[in-house]
C-alpha atoms as a PDB file:
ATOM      1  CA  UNK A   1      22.575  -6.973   7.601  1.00  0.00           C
ATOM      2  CA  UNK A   2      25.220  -9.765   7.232  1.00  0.00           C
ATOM      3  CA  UNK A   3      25.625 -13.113   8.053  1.00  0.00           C
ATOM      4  CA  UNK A   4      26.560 -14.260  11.658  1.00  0.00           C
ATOM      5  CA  UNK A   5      26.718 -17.503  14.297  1.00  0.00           C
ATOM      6  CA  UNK A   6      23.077 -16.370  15.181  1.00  0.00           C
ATOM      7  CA  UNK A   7      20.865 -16.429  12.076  1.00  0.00           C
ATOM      8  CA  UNK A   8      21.667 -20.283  11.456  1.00  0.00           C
ATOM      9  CA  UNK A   9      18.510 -20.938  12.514  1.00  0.00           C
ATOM     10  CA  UNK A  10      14.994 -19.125  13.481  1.00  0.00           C
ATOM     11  CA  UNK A  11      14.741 -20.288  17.423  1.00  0.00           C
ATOM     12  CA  UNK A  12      18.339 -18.994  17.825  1.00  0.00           C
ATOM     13  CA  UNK A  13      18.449 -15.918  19.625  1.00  0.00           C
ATOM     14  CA  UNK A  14      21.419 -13.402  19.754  1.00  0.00           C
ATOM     15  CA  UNK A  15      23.024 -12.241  23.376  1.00  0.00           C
ATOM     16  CA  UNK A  16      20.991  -8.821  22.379  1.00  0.00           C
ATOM     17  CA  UNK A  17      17.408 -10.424  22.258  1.00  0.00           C
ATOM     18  CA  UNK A  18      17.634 -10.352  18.769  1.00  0.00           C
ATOM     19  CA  UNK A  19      16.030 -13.318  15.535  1.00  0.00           C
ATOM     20  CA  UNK A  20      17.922 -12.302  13.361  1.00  0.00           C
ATOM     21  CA  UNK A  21      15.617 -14.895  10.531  1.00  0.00           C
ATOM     22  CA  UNK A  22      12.472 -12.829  11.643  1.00  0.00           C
ATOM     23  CA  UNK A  23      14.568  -9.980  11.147  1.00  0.00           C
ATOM     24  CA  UNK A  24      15.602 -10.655   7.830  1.00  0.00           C
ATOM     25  CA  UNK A  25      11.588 -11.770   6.970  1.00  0.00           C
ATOM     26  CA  UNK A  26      10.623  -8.020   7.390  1.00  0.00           C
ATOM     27  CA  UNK A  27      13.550  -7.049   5.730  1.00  0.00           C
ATOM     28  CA  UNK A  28      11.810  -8.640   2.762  1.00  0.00           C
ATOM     29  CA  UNK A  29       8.783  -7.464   3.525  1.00  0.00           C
ATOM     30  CA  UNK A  30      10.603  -3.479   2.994  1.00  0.00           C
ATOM     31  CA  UNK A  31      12.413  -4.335  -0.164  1.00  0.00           C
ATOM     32  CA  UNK A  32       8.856  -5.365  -2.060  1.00  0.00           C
ATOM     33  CA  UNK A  33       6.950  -3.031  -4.142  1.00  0.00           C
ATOM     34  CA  UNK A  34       5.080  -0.214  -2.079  1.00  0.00           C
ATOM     35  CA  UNK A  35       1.442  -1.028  -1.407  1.00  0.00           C
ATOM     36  CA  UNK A  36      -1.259   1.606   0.040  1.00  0.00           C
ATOM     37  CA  UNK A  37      -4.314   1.160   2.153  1.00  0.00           C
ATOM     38  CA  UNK A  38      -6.606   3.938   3.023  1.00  0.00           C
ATOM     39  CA  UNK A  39     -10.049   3.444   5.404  1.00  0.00           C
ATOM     40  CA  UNK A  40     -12.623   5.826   5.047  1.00  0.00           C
ATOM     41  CA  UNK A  41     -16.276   5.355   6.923  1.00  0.00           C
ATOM     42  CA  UNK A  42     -18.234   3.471   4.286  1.00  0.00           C
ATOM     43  CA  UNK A  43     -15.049   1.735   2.106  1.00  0.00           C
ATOM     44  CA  UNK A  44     -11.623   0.629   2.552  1.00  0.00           C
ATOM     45  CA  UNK A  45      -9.195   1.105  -0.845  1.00  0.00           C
ATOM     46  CA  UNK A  46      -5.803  -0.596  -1.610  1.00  0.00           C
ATOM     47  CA  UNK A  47      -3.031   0.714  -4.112  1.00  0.00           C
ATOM     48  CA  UNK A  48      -0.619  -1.493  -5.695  1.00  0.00           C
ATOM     49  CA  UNK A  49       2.645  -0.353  -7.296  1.00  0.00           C
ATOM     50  CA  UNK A  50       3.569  -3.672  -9.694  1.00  0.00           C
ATOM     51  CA  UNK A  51       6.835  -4.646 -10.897  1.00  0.00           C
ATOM     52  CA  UNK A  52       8.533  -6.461 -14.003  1.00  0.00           C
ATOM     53  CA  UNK A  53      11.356  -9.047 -13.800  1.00  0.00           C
ATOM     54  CA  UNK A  54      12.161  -7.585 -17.041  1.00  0.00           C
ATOM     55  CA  UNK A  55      11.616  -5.442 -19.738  1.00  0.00           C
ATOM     56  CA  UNK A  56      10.548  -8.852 -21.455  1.00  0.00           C
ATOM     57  CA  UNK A  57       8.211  -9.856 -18.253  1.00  0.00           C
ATOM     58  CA  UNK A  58       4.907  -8.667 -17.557  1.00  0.00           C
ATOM     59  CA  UNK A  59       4.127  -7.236 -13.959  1.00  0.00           C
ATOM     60  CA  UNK A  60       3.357  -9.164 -10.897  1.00  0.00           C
ATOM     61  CA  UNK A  61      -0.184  -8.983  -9.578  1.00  0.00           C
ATOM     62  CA  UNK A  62       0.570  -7.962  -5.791  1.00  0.00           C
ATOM     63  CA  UNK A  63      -3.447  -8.393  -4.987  1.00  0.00           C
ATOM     64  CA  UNK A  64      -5.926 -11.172  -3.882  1.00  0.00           C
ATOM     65  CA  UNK A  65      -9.461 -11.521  -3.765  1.00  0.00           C
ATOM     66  CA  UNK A  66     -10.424 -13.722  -0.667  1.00  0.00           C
ATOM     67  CA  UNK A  67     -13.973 -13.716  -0.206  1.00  0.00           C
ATOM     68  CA  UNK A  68     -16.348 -11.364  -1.972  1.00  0.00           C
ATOM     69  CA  UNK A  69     -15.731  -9.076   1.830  1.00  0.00           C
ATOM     70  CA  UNK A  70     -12.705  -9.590   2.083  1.00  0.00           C
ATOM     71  CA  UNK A  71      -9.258  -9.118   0.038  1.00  0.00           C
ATOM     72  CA  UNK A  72      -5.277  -8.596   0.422  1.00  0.00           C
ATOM     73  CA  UNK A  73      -2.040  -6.584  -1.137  1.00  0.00           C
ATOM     74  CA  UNK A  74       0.961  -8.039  -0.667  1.00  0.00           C
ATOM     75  CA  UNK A  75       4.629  -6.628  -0.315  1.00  0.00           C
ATOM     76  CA  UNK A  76       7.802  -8.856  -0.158  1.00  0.00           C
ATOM     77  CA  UNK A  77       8.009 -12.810  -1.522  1.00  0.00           C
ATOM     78  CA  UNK A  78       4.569 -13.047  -3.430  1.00  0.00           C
ATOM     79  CA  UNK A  79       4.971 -16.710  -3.834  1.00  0.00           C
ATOM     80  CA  UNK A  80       4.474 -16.473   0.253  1.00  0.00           C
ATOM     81  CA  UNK A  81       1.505 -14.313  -0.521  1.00  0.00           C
ATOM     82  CA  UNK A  82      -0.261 -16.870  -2.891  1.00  0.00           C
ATOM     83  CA  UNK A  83       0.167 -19.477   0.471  1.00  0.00           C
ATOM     84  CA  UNK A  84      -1.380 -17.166   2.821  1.00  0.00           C
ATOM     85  CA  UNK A  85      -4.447 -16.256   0.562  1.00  0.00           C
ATOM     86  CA  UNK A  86      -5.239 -19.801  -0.100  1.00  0.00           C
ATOM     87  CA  UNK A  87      -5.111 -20.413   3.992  1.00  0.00           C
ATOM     88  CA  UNK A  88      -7.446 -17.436   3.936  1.00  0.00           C
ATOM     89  CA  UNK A  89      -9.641 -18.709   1.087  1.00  0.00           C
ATOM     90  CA  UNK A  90     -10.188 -21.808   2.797  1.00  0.00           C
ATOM     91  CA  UNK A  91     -10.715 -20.712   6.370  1.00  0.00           C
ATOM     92  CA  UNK A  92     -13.638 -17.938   4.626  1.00  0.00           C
ATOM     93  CA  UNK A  93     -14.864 -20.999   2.854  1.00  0.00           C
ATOM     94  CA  UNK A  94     -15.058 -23.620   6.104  1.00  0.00           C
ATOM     95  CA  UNK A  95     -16.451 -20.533   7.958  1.00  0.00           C
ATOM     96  CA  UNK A  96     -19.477 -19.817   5.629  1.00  0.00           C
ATOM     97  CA  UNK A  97     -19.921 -23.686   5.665  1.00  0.00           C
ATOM     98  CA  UNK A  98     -20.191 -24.004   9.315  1.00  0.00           C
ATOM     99  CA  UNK A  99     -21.733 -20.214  10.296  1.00  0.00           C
ATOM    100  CA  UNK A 100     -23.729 -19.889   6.997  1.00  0.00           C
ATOM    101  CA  UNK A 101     -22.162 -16.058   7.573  1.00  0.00           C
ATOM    102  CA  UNK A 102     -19.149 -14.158   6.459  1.00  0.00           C
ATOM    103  CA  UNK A 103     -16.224 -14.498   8.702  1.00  0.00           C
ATOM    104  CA  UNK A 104     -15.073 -11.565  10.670  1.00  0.00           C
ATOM    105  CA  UNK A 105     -11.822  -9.370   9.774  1.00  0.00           C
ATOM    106  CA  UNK A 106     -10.432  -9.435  12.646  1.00  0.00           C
ATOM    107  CA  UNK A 107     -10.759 -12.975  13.294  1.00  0.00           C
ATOM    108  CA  UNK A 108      -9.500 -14.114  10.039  1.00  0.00           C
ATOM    109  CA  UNK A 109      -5.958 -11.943  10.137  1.00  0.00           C
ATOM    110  CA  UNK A 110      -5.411 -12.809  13.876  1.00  0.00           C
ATOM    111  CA  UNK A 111      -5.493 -16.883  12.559  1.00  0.00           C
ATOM    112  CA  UNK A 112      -3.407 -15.910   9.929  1.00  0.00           C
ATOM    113  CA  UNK A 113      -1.186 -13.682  12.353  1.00  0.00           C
ATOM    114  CA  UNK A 114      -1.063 -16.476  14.668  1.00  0.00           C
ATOM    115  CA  UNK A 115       0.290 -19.076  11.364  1.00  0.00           C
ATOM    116  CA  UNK A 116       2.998 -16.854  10.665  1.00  0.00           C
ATOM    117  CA  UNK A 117       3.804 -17.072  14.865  1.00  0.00           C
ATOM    118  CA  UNK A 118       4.325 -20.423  14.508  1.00  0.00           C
ATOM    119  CA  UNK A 119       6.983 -20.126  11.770  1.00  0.00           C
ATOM    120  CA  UNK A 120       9.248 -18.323  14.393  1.00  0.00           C
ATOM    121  CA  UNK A 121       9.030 -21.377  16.768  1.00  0.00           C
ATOM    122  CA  UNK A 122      10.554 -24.062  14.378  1.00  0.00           C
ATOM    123  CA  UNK A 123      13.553 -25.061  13.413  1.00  0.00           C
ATOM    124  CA  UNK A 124      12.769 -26.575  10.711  1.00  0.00           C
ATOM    125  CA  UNK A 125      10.696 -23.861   9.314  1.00  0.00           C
ATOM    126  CA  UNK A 126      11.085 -20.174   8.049  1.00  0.00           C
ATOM    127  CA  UNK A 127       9.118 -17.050   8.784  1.00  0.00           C
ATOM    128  CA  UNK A 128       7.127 -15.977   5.700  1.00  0.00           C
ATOM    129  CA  UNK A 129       8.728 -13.125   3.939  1.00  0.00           C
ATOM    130  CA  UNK A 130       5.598 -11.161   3.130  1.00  0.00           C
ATOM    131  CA  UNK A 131       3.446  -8.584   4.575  1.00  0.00           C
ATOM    132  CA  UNK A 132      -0.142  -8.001   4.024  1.00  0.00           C
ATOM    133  CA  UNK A 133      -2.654  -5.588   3.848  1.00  0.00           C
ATOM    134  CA  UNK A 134      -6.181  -6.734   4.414  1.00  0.00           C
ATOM    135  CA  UNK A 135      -8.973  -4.685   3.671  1.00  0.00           C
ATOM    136  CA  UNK A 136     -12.564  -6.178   4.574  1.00  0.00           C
ATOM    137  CA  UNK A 137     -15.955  -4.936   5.594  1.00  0.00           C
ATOM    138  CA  UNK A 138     -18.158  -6.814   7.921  1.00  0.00           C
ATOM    139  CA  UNK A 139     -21.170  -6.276  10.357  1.00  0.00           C
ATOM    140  CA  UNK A 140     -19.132  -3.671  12.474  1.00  0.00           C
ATOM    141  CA  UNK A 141     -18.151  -1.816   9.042  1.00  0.00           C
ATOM    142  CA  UNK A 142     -14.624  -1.401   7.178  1.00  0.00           C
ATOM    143  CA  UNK A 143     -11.597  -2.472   8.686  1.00  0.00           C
ATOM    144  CA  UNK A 144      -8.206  -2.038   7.283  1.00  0.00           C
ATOM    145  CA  UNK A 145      -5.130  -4.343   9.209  1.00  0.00           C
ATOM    146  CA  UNK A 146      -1.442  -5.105   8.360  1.00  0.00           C
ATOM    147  CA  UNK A 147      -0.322  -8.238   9.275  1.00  0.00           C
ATOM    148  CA  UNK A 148       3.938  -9.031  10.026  1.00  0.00           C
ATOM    149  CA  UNK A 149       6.340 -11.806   9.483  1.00  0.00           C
ATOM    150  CA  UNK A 150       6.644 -11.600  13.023  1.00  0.00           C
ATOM    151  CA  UNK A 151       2.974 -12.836  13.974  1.00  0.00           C
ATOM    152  CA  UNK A 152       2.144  -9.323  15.052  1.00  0.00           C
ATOM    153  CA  UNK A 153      -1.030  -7.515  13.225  1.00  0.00           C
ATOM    154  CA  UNK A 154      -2.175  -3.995  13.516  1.00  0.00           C
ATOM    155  CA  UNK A 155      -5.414  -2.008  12.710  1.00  0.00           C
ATOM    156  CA  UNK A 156      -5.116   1.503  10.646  1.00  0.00           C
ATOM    157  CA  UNK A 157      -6.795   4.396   9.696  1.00  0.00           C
ATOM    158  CA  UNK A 158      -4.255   4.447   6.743  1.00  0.00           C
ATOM    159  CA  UNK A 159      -1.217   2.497   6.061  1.00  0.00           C
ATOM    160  CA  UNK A 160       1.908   1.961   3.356  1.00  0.00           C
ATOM    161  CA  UNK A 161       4.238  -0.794   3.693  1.00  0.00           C
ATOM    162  CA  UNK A 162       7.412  -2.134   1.217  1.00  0.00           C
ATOM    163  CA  UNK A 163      10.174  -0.018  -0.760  1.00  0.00           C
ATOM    164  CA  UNK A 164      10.230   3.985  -0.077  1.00  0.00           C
ATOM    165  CA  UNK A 165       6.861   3.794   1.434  1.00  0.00           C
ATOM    166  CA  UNK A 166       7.929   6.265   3.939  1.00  0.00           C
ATOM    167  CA  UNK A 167       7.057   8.986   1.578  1.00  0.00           C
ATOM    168  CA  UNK A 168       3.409   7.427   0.782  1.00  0.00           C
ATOM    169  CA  UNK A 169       2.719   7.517   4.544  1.00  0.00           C
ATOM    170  CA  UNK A 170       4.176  10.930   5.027  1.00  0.00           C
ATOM    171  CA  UNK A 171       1.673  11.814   2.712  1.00  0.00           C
ATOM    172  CA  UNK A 172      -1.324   9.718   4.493  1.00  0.00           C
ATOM    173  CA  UNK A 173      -0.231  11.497   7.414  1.00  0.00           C
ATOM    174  CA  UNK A 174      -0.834  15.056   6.202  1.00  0.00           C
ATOM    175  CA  UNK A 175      -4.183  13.795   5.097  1.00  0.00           C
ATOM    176  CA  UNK A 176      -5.384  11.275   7.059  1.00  0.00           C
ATOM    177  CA  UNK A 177      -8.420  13.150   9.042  1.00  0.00           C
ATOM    178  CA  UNK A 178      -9.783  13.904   5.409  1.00  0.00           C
ATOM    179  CA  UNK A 179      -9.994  10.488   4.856  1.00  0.00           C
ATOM    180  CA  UNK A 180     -13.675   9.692   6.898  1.00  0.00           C
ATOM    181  CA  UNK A 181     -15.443  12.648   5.059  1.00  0.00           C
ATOM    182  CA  UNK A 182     -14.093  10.819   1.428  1.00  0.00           C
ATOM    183  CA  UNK A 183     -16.187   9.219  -0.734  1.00  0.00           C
ATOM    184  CA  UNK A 184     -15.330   5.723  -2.587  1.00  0.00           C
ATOM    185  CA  UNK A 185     -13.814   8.151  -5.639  1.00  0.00           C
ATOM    186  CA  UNK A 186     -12.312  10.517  -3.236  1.00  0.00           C
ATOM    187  CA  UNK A 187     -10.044   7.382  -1.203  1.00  0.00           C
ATOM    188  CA  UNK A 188      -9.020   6.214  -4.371  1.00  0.00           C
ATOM    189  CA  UNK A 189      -7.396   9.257  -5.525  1.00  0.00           C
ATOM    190  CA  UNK A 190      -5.724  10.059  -2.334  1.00  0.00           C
ATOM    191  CA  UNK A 191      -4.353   6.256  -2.475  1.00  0.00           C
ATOM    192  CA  UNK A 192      -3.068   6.833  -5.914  1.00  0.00           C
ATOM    193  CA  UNK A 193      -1.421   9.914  -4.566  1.00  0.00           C
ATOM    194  CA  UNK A 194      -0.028   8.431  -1.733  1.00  0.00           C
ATOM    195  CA  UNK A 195       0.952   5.617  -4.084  1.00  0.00           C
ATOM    196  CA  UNK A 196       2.860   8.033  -6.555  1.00  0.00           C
ATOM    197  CA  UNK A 197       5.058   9.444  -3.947  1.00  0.00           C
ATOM    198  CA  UNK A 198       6.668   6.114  -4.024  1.00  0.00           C
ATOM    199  CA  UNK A 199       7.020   5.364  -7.261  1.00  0.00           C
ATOM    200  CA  UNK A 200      10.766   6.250  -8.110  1.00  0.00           C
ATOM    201  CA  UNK A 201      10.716   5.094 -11.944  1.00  0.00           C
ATOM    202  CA  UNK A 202       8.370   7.349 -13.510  1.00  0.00           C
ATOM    203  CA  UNK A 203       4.728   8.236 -13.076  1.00  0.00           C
ATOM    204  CA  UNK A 204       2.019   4.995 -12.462  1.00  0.00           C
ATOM    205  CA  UNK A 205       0.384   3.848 -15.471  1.00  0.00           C
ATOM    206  CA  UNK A 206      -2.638   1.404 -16.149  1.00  0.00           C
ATOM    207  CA  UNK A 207       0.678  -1.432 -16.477  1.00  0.00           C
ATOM    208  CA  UNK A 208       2.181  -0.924 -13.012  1.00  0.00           C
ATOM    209  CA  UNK A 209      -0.692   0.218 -11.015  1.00  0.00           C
ATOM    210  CA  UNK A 210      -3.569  -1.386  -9.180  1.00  0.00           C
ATOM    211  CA  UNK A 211      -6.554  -0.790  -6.919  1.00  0.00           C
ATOM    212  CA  UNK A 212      -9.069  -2.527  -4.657  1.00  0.00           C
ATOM    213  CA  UNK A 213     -11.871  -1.777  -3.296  1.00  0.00           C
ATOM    214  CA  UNK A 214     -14.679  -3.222  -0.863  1.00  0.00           C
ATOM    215  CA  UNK A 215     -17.309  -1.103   1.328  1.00  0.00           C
ATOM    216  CA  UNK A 216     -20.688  -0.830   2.020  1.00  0.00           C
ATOM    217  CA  UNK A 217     -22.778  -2.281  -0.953  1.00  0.00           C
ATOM    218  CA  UNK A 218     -19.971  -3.278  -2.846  1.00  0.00           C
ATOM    219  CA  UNK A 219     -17.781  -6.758  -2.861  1.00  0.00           C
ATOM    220  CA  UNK A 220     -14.093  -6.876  -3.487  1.00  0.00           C
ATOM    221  CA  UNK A 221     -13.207  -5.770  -6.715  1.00  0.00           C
ATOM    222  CA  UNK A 222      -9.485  -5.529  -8.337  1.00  0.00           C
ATOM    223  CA  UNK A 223      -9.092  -3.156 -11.334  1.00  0.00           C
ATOM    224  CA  UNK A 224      -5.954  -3.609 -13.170  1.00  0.00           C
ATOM    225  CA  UNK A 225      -4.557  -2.475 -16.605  1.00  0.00           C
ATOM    226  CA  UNK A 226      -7.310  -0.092 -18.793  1.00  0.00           C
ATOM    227  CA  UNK A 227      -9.786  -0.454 -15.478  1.00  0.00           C
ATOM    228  CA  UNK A 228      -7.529   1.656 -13.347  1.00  0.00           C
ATOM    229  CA  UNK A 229      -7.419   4.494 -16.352  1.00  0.00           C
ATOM    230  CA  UNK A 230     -10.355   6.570 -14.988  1.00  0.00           C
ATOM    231  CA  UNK A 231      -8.540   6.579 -11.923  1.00  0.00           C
ATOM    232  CA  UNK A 232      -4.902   7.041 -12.789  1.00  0.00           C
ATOM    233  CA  UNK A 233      -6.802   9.992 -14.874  1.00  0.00           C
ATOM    234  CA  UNK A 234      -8.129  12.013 -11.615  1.00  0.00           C
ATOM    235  CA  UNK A 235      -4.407  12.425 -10.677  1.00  0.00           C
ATOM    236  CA  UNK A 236      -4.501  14.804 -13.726  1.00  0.00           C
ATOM    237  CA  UNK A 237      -7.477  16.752 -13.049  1.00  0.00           C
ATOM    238  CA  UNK A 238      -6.349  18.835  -9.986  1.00  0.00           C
ATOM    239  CA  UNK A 239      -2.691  20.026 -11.812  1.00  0.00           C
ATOM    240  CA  UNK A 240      -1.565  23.264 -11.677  1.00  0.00           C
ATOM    241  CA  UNK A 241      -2.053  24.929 -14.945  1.00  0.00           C
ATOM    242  CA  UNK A 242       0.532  27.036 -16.269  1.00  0.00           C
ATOM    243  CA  UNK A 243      -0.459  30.469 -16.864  1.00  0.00           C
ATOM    244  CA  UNK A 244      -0.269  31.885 -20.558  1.00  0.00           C
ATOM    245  CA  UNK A 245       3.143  33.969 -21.168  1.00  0.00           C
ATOM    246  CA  UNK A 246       0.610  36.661 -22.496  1.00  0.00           C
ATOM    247  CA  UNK A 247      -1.204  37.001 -19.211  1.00  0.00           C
ATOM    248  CA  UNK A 248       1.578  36.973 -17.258  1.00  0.00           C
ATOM    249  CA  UNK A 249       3.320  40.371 -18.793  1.00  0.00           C
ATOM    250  CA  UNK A 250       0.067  42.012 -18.539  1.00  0.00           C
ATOM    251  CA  UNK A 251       0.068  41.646 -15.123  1.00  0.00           C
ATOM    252  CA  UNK A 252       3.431  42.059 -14.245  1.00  0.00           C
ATOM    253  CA  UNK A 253       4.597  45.357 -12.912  1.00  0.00           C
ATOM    254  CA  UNK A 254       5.972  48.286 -15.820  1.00  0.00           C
ATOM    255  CA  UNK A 255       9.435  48.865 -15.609  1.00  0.00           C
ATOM    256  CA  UNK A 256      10.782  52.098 -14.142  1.00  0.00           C
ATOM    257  CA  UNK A 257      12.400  54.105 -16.598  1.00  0.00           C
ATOM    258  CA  UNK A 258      16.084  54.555 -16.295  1.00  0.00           C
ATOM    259  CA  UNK A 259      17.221  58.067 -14.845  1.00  0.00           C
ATOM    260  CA  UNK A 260      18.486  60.250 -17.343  1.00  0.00           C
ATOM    261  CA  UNK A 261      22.474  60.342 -17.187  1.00  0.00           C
ATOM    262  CA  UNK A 262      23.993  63.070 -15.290  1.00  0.00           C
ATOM    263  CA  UNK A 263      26.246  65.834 -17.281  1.00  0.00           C
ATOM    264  CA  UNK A 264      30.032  65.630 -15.720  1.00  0.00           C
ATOM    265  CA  UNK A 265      31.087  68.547 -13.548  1.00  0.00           C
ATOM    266  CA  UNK A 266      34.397  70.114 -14.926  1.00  0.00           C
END
């Protein structure tokens, strides 16, 4: 992407059709650290891959608890992240105020959905540069949605969004009708291994990985640095094992013995 006549402003659109602001919004949304979402029957499970400014910095929390039903992972400007969860903190808030009842999923990421809308309309305004992954559980069970700079917001069975997470969904994809049959343990390894296929400096450690979780009698809960350790530790559990060098020449075939040279004919 470059800059051009077109992307002055965000209600300026190119001869193609084109908002070239928007545009650039979700092009922040793919350069931010890869974050995984998984929905199984009874729970909904998000992965977080953090990063460091520096070797000097510690890592950016990329997750939010909104309501104890109800919490995000963000990918892209977090700064825009922190504004949308306090929209979403105070619309759960008003709601159990009002309703005396926890507000609905859907409802809540269609408002927000319909805020970031409005930042496409004005001039004087910028679409936010994040995307989010909300994962909630209500009275019609777990729901897992993604929402878009664009104002657009989508429902999934299993999701990855920001840098190389093409590889963590071809890996949901391979494995995504196990997820209803998984238990709470179950989705968070697969989102850990979905989470790992993305992860292009090393393994994940307790330092730059996270997880959240919410479901059926449990609230929102983050687990970051030594809490994600019995997790990060399953990863380990189903490696091949290398088989011993002994074993190995036992089994392998004895060597035909090489035929006897031939005396010259004179």
């Amino acid at each position: 992407m470059f800059r051009n006549q077109y992307d002055t402003d965000v209600v300026t659109y190119s001869p193609t059709g084109r908002l070239f602001q928007v545009e650039y919004a979700m092009e922040a949304v793919k350069q931010g650290s890869c974050v995984v979402g998984i929905c199984g029957e009874k729970h909904v499970v998000l992965a977080t891959l953090k990063r460091a400014a520096s070797e000097l910095s510690a890592f950016q929390k990329k997750a939010f608890k909104i309501d104890s039903h109800l919490g995000i992972a963000v990918s892209g400007l977090t700064a825009d992240g922190r504004v949308l969860s306090r929209y979403m903190r105070n619309e759960c808030i008003n709601h159990q105020f009002v309703y005396d009842s926890p507000m609905n999923v859907r409802r809540l990421v269609q408002q927000v959905a319909d805020k970031s809308q409005v930042a496409t309309q004005r001039s004087w305004a910028r679409p936010y540069g994040v995307g989010l992954l909300v994962a909630g559980y209500d009275s019609t069970g777990p729901h897992l949605m993604q929402t878009c700079p664009s104002g657009n917001y989508y429902e999934y069975k299993a999701m990855a969004i920001g840098a190389r997470s093409q590889a963590s969904k071809t890996y949901l994809e391979k494995k995504v009708e196990e997820f209803p049959g998984c238990d709470l343990q179950a989705l968070c390894k697969h989102a850990l291994l979905s989470l790992k296929e993305a992860c292009a400096d090393g393994d994940l450690s307790v330092k730059n990985a996270g997880l959240c979780f919410v479901g059926e009698g449990s609230e929102f809960t983050v687990l970051e640095n030594e809490a994600v350790a019995p997790y990060l530790a399953l990863l380990e559990e189903d490696g091949p094992a290398a088989a011993p060098a002994e074993a190995v020449m036992d089994d392998a075939p004895a060597a035909a013995a090489p035929d006897e040279p031939q005396p010259m004919e004179q």
